[in-house]
C-alpha atoms as a PDB file:
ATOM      1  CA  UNK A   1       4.505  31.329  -6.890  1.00  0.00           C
ATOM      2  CA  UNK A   2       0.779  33.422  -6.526  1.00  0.00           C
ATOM      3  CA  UNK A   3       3.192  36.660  -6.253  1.00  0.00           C
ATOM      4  CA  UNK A   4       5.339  35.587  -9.275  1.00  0.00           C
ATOM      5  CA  UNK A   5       2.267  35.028 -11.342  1.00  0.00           C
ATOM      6  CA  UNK A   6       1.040  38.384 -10.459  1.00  0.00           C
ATOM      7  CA  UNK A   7       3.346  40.521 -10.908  1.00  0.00           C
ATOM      8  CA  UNK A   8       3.790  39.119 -14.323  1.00  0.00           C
ATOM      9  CA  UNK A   9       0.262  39.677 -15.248  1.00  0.00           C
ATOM     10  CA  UNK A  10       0.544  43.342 -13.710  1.00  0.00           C
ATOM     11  CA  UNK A  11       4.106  43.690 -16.211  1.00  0.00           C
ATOM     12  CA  UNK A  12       1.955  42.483 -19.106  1.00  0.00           C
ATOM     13  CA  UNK A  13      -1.130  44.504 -18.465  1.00  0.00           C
ATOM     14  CA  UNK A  14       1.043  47.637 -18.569  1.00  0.00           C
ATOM     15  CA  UNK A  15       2.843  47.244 -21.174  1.00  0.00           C
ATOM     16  CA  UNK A  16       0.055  46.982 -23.149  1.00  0.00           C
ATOM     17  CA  UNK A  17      -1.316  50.145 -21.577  1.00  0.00           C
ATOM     18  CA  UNK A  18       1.951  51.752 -22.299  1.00  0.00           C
ATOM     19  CA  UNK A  19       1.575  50.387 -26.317  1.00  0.00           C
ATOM     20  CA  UNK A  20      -1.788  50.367 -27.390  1.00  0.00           C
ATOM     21  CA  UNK A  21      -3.182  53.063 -25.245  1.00  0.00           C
ATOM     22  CA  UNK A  22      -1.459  56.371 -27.214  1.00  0.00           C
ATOM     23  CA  UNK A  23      -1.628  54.726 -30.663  1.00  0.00           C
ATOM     24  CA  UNK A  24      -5.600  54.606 -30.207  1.00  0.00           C
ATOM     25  CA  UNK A  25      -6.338  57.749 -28.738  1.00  0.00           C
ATOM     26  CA  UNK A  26      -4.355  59.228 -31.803  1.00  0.00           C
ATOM     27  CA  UNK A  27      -6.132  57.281 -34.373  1.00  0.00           C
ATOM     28  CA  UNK A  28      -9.381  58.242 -31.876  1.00  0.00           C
ATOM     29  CA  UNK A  29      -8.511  61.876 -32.418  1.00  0.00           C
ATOM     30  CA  UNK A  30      -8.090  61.777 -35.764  1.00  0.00           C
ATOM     31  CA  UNK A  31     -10.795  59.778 -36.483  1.00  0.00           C
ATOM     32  CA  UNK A  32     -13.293  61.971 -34.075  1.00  0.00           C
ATOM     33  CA  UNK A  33     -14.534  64.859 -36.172  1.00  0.00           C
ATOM     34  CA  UNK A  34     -16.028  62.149 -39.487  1.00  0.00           C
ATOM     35  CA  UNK A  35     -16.903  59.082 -37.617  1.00  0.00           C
ATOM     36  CA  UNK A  36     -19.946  59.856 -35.567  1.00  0.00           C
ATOM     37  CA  UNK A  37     -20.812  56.374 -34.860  1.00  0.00           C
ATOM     38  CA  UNK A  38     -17.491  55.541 -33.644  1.00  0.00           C
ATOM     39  CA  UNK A  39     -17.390  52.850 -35.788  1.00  0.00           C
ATOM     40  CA  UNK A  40     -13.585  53.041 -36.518  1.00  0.00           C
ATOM     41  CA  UNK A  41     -12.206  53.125 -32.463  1.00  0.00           C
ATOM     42  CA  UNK A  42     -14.623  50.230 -32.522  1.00  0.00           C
ATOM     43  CA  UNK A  43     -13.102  47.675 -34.784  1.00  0.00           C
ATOM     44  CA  UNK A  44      -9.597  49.073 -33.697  1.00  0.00           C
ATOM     45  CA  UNK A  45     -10.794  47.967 -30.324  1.00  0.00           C
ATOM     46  CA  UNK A  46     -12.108  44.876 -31.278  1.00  0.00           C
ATOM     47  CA  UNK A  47      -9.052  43.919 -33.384  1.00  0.00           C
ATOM     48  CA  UNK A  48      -6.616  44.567 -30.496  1.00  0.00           C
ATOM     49  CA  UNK A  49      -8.584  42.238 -27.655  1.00  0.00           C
ATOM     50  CA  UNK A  50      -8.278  39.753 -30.393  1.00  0.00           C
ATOM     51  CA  UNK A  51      -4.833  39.932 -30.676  1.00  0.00           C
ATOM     52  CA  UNK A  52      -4.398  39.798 -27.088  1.00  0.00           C
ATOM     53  CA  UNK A  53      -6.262  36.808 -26.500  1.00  0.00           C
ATOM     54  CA  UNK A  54      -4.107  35.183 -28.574  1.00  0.00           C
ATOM     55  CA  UNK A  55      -0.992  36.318 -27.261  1.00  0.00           C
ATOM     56  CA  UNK A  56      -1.859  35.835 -23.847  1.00  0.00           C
ATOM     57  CA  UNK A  57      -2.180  32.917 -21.724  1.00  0.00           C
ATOM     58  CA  UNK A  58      -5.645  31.100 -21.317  1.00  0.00           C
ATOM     59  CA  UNK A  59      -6.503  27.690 -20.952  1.00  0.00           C
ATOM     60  CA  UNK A  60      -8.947  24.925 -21.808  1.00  0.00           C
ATOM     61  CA  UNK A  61     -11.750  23.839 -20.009  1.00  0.00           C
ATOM     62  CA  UNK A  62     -14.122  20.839 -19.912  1.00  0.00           C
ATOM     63  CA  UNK A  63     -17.636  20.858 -20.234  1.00  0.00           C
ATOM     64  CA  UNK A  64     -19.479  17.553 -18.559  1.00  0.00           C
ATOM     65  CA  UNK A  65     -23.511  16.594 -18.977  1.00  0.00           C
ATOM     66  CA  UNK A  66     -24.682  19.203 -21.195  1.00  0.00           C
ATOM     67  CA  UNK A  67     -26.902  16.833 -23.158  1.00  0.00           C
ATOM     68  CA  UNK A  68     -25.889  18.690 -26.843  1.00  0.00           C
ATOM     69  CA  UNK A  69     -27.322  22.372 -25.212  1.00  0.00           C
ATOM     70  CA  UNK A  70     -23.552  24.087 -24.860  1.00  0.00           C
ATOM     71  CA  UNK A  71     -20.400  22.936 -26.595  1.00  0.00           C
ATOM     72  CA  UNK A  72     -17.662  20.712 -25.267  1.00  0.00           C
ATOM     73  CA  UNK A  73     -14.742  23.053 -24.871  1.00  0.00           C
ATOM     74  CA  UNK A  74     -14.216  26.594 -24.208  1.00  0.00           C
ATOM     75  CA  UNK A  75     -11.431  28.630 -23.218  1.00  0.00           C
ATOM     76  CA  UNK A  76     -11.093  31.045 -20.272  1.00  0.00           C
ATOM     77  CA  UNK A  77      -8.871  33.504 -20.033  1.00  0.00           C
ATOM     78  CA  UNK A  78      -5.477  32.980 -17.163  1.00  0.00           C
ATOM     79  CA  UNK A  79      -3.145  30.178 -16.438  1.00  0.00           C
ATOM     80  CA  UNK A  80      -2.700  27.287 -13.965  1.00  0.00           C
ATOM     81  CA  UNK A  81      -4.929  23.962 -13.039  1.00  0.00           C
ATOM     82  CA  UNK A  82      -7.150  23.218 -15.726  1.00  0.00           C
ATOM     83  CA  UNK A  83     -10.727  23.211 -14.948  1.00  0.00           C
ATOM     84  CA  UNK A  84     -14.020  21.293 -15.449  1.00  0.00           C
ATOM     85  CA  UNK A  85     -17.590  22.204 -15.540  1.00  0.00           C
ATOM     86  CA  UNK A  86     -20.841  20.293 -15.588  1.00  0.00           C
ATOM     87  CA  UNK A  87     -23.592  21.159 -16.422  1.00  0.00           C
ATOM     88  CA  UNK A  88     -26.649  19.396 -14.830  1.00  0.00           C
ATOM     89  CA  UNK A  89     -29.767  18.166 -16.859  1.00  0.00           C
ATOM     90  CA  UNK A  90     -33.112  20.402 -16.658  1.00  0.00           C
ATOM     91  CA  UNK A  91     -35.378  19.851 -14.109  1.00  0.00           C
ATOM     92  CA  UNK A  92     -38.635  19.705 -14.879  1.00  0.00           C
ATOM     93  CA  UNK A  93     -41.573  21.061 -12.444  1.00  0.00           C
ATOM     94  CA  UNK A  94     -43.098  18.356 -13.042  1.00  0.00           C
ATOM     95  CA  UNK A  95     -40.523  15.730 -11.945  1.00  0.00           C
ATOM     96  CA  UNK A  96     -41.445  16.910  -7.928  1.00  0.00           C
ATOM     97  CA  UNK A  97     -44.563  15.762  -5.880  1.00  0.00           C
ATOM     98  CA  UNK A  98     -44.798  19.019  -4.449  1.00  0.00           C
ATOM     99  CA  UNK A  99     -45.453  22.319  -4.602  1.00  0.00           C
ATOM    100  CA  UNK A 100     -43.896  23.617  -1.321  1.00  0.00           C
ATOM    101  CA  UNK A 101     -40.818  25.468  -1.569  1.00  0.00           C
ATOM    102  CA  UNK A 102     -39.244  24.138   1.379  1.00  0.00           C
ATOM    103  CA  UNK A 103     -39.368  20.894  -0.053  1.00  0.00           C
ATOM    104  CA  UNK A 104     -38.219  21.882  -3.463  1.00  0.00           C
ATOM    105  CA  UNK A 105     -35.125  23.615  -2.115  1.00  0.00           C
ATOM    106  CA  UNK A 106     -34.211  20.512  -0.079  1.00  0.00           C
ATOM    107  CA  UNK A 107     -34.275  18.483  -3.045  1.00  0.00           C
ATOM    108  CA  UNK A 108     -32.337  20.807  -5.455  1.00  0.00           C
ATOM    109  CA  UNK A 109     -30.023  21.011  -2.479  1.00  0.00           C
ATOM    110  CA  UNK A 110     -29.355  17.591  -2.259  1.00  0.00           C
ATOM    111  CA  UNK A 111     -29.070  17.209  -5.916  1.00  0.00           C
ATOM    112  CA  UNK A 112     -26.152  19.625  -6.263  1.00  0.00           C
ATOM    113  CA  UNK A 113     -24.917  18.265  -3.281  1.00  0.00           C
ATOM    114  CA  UNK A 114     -24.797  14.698  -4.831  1.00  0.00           C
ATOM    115  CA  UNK A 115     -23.169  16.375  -7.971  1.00  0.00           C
ATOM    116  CA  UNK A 116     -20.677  18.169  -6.577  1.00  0.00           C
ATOM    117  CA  UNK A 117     -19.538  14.847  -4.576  1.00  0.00           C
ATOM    118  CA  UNK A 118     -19.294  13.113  -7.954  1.00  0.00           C
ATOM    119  CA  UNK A 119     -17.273  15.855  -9.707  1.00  0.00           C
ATOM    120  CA  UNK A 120     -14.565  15.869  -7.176  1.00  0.00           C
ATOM    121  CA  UNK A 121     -14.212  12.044  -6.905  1.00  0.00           C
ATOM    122  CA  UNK A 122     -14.266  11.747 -10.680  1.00  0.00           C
ATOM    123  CA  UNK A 123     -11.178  11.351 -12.877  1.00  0.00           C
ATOM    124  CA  UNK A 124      -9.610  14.701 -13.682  1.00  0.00           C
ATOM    125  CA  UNK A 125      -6.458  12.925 -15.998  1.00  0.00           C
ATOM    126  CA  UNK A 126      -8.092  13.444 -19.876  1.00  0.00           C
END
């Protein structure tokens, strides 16, 4: 199934080499000698990954615990299992009793541990 799904990402990703690729190094050409900014190739450029990431695949993702900082969805560009992300509360310096690095790196450590045990028992069916 992995080698299926490559080689049809390898087919797509050529044939849009084999389209777009001569029409804008024409219009590049053309355009070379007046637009000294490059402005033109530019928003050519742009306009094609747009179109692209709309005809291509991508897929949702969650975003968990980012107390109103990031948005709730984004998208992510390939196909498959979905995919969820959470993002932990700040932690303040002034939430520790110490100073010493050893102890602050235990106690990060065992807060993403904690995190990441919570995130793969949780519920992934929304």
């Amino acid at each position: 199934m992995v080698l299926i799904k490559s080689i049809i990402i390898w087919i797509e990703g050529i044939s849009v080499l084999v389209l777009l690729f001569p029409v804008t190094f024409i219009i590049w050409l053309l355009v070379l000698p007046f637009d000294k900014h490059r402005v033109i190739i530019h928003w050519i450029l742009v306009s094609q990954g747009m179109i692209l990431a709309r005809i291509f695949s991508f897929r949702k993702i969650d975003i968990d615990g980012t107390g109103g900082i990031l948005p709730k969805h984004g998208l992510i560009f390939g196909s498959g299992s979905s995919l969820r992300i959470r993002v932990l509360e700040p932690i303040l310096p002034s939430s520790f009793e110490t100073t010493n690095p050893d102890d602050l790196a235990l106690k990060i450590s065992s807060l993403m541990s904690s995190q990441l045990k919570e995130l793969r028992t949780s519920d992934f069916t929304r």
